[in-house]
C-alpha atoms as a PDB file:
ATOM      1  CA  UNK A   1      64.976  82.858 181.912  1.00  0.00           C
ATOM      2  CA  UNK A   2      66.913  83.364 178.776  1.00  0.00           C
ATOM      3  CA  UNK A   3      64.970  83.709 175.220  1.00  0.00           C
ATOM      4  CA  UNK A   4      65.663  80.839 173.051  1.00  0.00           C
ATOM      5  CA  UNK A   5      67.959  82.011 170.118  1.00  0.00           C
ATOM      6  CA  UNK A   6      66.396  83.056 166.586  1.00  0.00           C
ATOM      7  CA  UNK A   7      65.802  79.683 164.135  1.00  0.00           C
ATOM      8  CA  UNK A   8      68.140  80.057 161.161  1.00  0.00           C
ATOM      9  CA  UNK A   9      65.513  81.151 158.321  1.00  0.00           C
ATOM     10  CA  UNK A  10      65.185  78.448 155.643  1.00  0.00           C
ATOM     11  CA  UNK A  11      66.793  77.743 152.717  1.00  0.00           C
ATOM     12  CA  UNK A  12      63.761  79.460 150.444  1.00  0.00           C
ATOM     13  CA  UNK A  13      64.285  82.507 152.913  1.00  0.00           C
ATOM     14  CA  UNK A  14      67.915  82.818 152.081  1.00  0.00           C
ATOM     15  CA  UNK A  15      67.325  82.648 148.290  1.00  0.00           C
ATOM     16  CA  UNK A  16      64.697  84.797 148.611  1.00  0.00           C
ATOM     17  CA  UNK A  17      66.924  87.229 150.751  1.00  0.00           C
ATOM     18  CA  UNK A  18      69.601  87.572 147.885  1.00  0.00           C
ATOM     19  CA  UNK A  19      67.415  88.703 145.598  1.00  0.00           C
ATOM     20  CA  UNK A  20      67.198  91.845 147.748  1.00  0.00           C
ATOM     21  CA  UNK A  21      63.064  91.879 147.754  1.00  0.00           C
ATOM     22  CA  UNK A  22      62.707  95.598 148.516  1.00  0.00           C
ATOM     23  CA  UNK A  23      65.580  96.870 145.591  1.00  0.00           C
ATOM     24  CA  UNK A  24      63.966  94.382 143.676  1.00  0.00           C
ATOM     25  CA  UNK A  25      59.760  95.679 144.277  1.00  0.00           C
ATOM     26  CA  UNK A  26      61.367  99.155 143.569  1.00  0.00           C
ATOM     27  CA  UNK A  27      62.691  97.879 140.000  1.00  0.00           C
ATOM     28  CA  UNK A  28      59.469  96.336 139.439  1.00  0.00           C
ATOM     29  CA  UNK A  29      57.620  99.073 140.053  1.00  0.00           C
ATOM     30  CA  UNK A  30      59.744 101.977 138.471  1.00  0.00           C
ATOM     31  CA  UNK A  31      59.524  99.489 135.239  1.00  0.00           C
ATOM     32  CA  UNK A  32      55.626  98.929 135.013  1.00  0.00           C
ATOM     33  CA  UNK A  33      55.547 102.983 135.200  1.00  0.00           C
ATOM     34  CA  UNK A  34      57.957 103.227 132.463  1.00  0.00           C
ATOM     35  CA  UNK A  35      55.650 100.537 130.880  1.00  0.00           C
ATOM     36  CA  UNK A  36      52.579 102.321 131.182  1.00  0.00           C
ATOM     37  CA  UNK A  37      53.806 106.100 130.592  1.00  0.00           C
ATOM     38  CA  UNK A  38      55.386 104.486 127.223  1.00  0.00           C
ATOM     39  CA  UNK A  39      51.706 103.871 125.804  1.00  0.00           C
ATOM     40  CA  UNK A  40      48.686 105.689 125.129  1.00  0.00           C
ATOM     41  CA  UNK A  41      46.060 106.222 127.500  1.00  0.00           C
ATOM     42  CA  UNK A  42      43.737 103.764 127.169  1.00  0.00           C
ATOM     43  CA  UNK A  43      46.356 101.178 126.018  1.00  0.00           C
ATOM     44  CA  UNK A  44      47.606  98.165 127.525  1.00  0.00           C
ATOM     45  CA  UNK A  45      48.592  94.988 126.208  1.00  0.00           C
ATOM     46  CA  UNK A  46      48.498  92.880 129.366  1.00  0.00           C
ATOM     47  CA  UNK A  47      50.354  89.538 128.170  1.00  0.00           C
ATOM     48  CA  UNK A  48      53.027  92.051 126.928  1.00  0.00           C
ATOM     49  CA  UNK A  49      52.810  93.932 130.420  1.00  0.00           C
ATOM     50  CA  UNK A  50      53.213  91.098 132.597  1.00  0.00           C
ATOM     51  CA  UNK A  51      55.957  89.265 130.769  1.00  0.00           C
ATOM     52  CA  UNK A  52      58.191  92.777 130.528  1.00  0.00           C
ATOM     53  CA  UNK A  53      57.581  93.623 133.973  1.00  0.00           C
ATOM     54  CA  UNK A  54      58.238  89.708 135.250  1.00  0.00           C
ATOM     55  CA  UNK A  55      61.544  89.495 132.576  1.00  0.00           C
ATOM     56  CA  UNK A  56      62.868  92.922 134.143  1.00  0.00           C
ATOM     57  CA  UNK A  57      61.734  91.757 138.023  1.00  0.00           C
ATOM     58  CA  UNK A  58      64.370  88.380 136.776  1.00  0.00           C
ATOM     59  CA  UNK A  59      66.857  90.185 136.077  1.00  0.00           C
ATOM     60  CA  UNK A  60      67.043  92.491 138.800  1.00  0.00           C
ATOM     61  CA  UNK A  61      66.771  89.792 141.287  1.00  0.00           C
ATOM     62  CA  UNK A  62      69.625  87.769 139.349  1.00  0.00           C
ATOM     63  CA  UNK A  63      71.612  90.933 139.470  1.00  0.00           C
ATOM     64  CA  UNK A  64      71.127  91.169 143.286  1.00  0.00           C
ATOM     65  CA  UNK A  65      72.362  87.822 144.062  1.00  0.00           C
ATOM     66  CA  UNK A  66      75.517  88.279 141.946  1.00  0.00           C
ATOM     67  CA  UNK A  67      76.244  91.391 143.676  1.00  0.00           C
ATOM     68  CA  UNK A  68      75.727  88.835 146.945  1.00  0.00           C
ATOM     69  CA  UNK A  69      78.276  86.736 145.778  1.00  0.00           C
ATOM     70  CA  UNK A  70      80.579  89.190 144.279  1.00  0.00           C
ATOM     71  CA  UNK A  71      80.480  91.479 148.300  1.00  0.00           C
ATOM     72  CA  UNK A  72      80.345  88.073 150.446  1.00  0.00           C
ATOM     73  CA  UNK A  73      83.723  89.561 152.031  1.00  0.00           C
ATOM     74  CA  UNK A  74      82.807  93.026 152.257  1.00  0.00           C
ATOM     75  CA  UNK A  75      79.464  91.351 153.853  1.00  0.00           C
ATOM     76  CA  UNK A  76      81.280  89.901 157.054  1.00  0.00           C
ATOM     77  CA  UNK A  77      82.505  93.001 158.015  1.00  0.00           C
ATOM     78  CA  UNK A  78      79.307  95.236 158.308  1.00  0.00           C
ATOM     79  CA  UNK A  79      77.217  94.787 161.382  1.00  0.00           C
ATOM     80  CA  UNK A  80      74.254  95.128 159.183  1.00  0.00           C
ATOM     81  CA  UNK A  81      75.214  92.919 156.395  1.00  0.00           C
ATOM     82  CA  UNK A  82      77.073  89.915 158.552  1.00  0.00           C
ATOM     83  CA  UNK A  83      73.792  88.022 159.102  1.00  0.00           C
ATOM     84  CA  UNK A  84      73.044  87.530 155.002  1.00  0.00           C
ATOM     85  CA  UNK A  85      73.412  83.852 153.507  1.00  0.00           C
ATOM     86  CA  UNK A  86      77.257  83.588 152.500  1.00  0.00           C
ATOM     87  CA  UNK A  87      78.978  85.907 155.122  1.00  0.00           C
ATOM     88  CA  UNK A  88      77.254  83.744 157.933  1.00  0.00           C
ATOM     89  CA  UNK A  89      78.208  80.203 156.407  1.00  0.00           C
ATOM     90  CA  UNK A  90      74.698  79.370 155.552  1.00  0.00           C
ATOM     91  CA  UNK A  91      75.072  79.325 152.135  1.00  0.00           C
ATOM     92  CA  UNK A  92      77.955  78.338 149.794  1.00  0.00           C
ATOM     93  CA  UNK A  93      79.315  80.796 147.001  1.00  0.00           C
ATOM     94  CA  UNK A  94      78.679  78.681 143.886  1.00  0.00           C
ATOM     95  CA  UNK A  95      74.720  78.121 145.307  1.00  0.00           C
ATOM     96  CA  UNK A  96      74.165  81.985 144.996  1.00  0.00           C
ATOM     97  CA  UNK A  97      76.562  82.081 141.602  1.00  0.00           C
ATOM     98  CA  UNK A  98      74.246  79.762 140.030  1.00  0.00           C
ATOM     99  CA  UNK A  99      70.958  80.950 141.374  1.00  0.00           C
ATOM    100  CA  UNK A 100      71.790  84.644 140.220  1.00  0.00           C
ATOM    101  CA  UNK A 101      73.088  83.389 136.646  1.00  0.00           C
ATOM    102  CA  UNK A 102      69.843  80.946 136.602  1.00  0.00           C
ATOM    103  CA  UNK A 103      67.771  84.268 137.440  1.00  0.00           C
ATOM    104  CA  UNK A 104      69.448  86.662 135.180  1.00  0.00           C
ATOM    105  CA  UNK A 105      69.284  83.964 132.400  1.00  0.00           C
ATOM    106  CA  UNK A 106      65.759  83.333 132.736  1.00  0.00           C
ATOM    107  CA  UNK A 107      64.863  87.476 132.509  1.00  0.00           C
ATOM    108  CA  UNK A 108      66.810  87.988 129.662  1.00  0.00           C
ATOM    109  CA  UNK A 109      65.474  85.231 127.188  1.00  0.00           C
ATOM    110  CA  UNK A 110      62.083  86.091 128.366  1.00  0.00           C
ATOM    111  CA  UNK A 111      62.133  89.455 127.473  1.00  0.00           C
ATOM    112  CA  UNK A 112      64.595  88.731 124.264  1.00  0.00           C
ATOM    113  CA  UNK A 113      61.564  86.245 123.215  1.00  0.00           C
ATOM    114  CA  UNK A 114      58.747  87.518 124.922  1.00  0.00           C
ATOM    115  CA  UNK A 115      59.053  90.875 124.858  1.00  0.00           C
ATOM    116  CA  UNK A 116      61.106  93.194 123.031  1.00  0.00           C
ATOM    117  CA  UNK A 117      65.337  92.141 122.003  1.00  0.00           C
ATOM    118  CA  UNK A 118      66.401  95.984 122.449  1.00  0.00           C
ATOM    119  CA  UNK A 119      64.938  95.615 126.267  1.00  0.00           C
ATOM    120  CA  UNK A 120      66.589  92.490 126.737  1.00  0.00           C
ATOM    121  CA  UNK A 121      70.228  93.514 125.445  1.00  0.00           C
ATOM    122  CA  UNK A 122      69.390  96.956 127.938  1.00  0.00           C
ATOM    123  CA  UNK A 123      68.936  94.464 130.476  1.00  0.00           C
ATOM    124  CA  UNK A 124      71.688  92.675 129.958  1.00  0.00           C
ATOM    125  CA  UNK A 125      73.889  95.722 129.832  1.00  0.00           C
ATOM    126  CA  UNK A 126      72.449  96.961 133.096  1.00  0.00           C
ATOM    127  CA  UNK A 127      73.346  93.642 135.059  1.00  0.00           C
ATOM    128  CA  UNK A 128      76.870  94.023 133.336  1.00  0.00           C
ATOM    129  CA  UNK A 129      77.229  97.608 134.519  1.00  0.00           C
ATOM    130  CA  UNK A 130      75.724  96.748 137.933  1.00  0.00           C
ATOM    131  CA  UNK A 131      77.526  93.458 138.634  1.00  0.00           C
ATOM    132  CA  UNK A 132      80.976  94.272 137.155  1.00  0.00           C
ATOM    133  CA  UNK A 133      81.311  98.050 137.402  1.00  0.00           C
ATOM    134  CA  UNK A 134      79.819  99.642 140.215  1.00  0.00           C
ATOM    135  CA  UNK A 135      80.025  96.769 142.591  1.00  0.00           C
ATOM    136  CA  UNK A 136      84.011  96.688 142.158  1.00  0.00           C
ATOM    137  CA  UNK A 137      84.271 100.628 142.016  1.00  0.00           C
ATOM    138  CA  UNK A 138      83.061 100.716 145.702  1.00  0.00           C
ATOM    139  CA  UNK A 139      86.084  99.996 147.124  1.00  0.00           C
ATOM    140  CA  UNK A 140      88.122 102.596 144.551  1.00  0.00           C
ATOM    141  CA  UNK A 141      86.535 105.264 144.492  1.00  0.00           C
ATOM    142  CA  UNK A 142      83.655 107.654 145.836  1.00  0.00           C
ATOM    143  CA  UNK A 143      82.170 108.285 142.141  1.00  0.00           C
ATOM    144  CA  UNK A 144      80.950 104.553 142.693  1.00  0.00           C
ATOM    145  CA  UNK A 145      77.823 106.401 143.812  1.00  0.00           C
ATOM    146  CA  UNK A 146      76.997 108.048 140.526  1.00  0.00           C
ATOM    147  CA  UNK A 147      78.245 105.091 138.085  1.00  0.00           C
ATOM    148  CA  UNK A 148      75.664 102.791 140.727  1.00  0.00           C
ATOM    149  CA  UNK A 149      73.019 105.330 139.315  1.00  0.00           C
ATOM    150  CA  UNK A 150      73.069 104.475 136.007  1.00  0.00           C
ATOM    151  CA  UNK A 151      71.724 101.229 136.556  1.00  0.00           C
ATOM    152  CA  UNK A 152      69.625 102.210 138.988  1.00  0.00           C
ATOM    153  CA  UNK A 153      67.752 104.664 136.553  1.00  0.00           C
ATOM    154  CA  UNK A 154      67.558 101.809 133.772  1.00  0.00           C
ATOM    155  CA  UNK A 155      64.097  99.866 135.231  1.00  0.00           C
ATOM    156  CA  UNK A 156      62.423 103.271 133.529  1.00  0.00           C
ATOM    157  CA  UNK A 157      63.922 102.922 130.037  1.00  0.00           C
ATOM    158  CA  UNK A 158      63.492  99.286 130.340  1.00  0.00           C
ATOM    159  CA  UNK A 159      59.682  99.242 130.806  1.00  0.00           C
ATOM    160  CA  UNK A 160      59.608 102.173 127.967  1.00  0.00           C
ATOM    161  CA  UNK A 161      61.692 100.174 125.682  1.00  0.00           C
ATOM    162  CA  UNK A 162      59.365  97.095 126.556  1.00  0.00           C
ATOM    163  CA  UNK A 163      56.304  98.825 125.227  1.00  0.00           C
ATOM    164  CA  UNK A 164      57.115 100.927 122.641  1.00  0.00           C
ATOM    165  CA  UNK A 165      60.579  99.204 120.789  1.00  0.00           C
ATOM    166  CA  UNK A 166      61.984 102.308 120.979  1.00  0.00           C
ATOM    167  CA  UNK A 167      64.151 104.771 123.297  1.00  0.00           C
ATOM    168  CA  UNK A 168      62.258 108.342 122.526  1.00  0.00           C
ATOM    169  CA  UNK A 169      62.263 111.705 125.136  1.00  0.00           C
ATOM    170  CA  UNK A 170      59.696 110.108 127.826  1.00  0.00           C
ATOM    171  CA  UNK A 171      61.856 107.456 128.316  1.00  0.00           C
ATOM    172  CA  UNK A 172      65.062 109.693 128.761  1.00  0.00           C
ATOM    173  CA  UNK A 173      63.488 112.171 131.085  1.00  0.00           C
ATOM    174  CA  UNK A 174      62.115 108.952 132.937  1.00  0.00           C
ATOM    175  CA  UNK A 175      65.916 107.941 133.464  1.00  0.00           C
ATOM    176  CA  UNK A 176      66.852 111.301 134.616  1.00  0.00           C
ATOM    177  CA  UNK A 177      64.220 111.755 137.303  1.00  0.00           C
ATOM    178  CA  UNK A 178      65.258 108.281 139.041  1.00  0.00           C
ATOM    179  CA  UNK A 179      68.989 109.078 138.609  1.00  0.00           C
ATOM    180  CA  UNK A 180      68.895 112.053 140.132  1.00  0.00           C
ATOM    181  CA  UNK A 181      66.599 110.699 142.904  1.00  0.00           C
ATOM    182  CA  UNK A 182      68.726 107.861 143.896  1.00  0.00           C
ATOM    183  CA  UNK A 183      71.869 110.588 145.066  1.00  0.00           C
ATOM    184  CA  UNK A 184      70.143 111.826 147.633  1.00  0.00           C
ATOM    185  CA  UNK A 185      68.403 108.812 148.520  1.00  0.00           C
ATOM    186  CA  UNK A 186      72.145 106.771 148.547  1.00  0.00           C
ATOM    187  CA  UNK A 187      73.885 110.012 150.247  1.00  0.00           C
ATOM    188  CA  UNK A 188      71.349 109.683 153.041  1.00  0.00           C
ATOM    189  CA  UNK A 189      71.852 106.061 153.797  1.00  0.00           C
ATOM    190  CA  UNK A 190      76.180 106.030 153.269  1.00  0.00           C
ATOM    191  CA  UNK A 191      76.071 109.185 155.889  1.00  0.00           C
ATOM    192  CA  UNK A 192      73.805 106.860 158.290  1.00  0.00           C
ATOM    193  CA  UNK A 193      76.197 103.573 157.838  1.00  0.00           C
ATOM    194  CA  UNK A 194      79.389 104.991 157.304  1.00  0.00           C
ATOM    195  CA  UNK A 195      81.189 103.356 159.818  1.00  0.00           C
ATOM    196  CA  UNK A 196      80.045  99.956 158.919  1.00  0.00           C
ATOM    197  CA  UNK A 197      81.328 100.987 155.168  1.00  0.00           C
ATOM    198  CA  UNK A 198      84.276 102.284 156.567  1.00  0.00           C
ATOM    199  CA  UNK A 199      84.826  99.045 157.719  1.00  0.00           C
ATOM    200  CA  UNK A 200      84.384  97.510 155.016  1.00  0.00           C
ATOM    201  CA  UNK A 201      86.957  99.095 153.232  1.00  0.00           C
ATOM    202  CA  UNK A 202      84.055 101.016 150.871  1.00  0.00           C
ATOM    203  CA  UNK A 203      85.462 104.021 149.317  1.00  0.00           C
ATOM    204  CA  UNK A 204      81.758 106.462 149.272  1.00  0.00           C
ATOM    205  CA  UNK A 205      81.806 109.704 149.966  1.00  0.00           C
ATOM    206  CA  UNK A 206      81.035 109.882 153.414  1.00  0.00           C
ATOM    207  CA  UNK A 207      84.465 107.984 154.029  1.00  0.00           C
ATOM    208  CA  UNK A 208      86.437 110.327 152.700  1.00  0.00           C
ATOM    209  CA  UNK A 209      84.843 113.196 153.797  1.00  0.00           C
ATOM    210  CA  UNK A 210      85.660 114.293 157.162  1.00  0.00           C
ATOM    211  CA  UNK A 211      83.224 116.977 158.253  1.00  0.00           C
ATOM    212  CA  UNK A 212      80.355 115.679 156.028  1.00  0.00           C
ATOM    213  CA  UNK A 213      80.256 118.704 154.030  1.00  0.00           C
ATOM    214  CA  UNK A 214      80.407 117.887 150.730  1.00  0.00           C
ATOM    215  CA  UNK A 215      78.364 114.895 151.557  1.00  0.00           C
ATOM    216  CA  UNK A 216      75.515 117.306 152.672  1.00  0.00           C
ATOM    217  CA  UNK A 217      76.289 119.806 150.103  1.00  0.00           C
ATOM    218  CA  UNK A 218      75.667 117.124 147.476  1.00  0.00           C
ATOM    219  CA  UNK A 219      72.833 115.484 148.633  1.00  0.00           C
ATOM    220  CA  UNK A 220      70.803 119.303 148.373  1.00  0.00           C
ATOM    221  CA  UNK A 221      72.387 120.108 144.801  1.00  0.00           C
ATOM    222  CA  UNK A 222      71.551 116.825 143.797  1.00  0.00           C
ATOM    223  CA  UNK A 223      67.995 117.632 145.015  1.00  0.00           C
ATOM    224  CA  UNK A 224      68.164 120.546 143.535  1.00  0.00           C
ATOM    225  CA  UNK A 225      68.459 119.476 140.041  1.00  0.00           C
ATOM    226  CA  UNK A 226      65.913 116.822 140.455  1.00  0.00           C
ATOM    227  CA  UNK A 227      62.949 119.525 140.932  1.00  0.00           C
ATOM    228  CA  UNK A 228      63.265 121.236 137.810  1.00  0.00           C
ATOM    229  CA  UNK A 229      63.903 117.489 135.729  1.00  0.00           C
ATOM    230  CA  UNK A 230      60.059 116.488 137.756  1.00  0.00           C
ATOM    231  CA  UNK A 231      58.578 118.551 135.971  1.00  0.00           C
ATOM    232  CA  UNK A 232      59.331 117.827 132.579  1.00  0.00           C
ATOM    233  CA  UNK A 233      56.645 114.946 131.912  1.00  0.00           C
ATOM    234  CA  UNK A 234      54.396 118.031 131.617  1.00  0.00           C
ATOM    235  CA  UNK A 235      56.401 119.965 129.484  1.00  0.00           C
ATOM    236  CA  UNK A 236      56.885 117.262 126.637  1.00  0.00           C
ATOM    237  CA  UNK A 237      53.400 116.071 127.203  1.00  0.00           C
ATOM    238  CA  UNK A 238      53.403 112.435 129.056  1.00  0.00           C
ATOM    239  CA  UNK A 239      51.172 114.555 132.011  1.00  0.00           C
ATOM    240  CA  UNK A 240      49.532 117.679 132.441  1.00  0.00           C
ATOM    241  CA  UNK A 241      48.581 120.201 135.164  1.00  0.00           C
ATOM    242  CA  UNK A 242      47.522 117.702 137.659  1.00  0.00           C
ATOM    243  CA  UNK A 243      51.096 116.265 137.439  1.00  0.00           C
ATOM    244  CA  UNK A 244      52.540 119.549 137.291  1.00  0.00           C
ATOM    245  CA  UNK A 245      51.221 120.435 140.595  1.00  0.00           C
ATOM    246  CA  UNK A 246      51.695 117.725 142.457  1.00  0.00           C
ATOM    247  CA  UNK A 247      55.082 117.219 141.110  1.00  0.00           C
ATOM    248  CA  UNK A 248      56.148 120.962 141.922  1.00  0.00           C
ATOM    249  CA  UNK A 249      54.699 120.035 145.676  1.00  0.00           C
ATOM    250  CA  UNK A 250      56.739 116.746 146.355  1.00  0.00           C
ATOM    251  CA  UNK A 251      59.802 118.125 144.977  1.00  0.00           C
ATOM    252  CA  UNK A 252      59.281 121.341 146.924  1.00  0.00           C
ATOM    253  CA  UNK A 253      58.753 119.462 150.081  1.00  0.00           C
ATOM    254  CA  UNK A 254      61.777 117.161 149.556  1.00  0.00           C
ATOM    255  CA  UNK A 255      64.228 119.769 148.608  1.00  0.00           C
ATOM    256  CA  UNK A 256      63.203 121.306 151.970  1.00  0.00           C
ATOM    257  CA  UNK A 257      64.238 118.189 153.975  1.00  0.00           C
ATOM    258  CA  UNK A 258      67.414 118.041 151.583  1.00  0.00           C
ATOM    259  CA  UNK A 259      68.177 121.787 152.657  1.00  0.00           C
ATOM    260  CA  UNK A 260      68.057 120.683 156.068  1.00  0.00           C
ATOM    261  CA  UNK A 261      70.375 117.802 155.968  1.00  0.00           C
ATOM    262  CA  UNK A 262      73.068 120.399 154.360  1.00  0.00           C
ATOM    263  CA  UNK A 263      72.954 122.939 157.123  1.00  0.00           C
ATOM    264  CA  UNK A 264      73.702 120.586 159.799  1.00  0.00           C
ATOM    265  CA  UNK A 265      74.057 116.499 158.881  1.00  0.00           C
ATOM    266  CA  UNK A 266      73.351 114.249 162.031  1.00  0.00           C
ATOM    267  CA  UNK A 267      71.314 111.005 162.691  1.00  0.00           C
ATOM    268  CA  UNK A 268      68.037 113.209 162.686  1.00  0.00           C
ATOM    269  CA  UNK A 269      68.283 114.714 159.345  1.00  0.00           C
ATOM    270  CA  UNK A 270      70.102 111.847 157.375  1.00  0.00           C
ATOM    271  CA  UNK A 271      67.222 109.917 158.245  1.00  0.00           C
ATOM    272  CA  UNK A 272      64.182 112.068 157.641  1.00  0.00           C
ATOM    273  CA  UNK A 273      66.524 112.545 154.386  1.00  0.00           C
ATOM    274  CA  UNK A 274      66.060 108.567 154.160  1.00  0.00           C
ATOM    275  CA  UNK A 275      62.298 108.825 154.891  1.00  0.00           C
ATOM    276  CA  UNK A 276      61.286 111.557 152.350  1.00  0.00           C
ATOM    277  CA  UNK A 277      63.197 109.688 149.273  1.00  0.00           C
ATOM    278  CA  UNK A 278      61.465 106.560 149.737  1.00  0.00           C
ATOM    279  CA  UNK A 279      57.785 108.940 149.885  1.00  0.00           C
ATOM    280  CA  UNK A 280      58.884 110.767 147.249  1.00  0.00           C
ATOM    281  CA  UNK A 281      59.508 108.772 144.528  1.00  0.00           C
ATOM    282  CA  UNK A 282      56.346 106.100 144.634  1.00  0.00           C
ATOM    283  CA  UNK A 283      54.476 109.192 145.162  1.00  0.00           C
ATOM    284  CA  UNK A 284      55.656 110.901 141.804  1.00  0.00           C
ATOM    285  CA  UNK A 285      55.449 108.737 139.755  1.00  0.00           C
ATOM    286  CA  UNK A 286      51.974 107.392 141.000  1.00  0.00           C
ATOM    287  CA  UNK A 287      50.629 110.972 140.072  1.00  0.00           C
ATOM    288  CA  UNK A 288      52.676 110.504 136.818  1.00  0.00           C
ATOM    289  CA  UNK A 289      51.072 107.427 135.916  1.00  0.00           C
ATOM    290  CA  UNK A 290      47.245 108.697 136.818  1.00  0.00           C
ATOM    291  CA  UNK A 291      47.377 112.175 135.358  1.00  0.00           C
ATOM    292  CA  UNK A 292      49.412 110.138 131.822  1.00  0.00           C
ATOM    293  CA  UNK A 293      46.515 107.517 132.042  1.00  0.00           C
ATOM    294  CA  UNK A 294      43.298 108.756 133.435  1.00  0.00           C
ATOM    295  CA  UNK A 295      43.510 112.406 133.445  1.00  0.00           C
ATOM    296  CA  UNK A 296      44.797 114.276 129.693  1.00  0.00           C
ATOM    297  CA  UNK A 297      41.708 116.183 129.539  1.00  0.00           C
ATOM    298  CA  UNK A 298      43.665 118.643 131.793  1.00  0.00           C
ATOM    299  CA  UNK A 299      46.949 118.825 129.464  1.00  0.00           C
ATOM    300  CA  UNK A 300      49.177 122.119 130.140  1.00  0.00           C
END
């Protein structure tokens, strides 16, 4: 007897789905710790909090269903993306046009009014740079990957900006730590769908890179230079030992999975690659956060 086929999900599923939940919880997430490291311990002005880390959350979704509408093409030729809204005729263009602008909108006047003007023009700039720069400069070029990063690493200086009006150190060595991350994370993942990229006529590194060596190669340096950058919350004082330590640990242990990946990339290692990136990061800066908020009676 044959299975009936899958129900088409719903209309609120399909908006939902352009928002790209998971990117969107990581933004979220990667803001309210740029939030909370941007204030004293002990400090937190929750209307403030909510509205910064909702305005930023807008505009991030927004963003992702632009970048929907902007790859729709690209979309139908990928095994993995064929089944989204547009490519698979569920959805017209202009509906996901107008829901990302109506998204985007919405973040940015409630942070410009809400919350802090510099974080809202930030925002603004990041959707720009995100939506009309990287998203194009897939299909030209390989250093796609690093431009993407930019705006990848701005949810940090956002959420500092949001609390404190200000860009200052903190905020900057936030930035670093999640642009250097997000190499190795987005190395990982072009090595394990290349050929649906290829396909797609996406020029990333792993296209144009025959033997995967540089690919490998840059996924470790990349790692690399993100362990000593880890540990610099403790240096300028946002943490102290506690952070040091566990900070030291995590980037220790991914570096080691890195390592591995570069001396011989297949499915295995690109993957456990994959795996410790997404541990890492929510782990750091959970240990960030704590030590920053709960534990400066053990500074360096």
């Amino acid at each position: 007897m044959r299975a009936a086929p899958a129900a088409n999900p719903s209309r609120a599923a399909d908006l939902l789905e352009l928002t790209k939940p998971r990117i969107t919880g990581l933004v979220t997430v990667t803001a309210a710790a740029g939030f909370l490291l941007g204030l004293p311990a002990g400090e937190l002005p929750w209307g403030r909090f909510v509205a910064a880390v909702a305005g930023i959350a807008l505009v991030s979704a927004g963003s992702a269903s632009l970048n929907h509408w902007w790859e729709r093409e690209l979309d139908r030729r990928m095994r993995r993306t064929a089944r989204r809204p547009l490519p698979a005729g569920r959805m017209v263009p202009d509906t996901a046009l107008l829901w990302g602008a109506l998204l985007a909108s919405a973040g940015i006047l409630g942070l410009t009014f809400l919350v802090e003007p510099l974080t809202a023009v930030l925002a603004a700039a990041t959707l720009v740079s995100y939506v009309f720069v990287y998203t194009p400069m897939k299909t030209r070029t390989s250093l796609a990957t690093i431009v993407g990063a930019v705006p990848g690493a701005a949810p940090t200086i956002l959420g500092w900006t949001a609390a404190t009006g200000e860009i200052a150190l903190g905020g900057w060595i936030l930035f670093a730590i999640l642009f250097l991350w997000q190499l190795p994370h987005f190395l990982s993942i072009a090595w394990l769908y290349r050929e649906d990229y290829r396909a797609a006529g996406m020029r990333l590194l792993t296209i144009d890179d025959p033997d995967f060596g540089r690919t490998a190669r840059q996924a470790a340096l990349w790692t690399v230079a993100l362990l000593p950058v880890s540990l610099l919350p403790s240096a300028v004082g946002l943490a102290g030992v506690v952070y040091l330590a566990g900070a030291a640990l995590c980037g220790g242990l991914f570096l080691g999975v890195a390592l591995a990946f570069a001396r011989g990339p297949a499915v295995a290692s690109a993957r456990r690659l994959l795996l410790a990136s997404v541990s890492y990061l929510p782990l750091l800066l959970t240990i960030l956060v704590l030590d920053h908020r709960f534990l400066t009676r053990w500074p360096l």
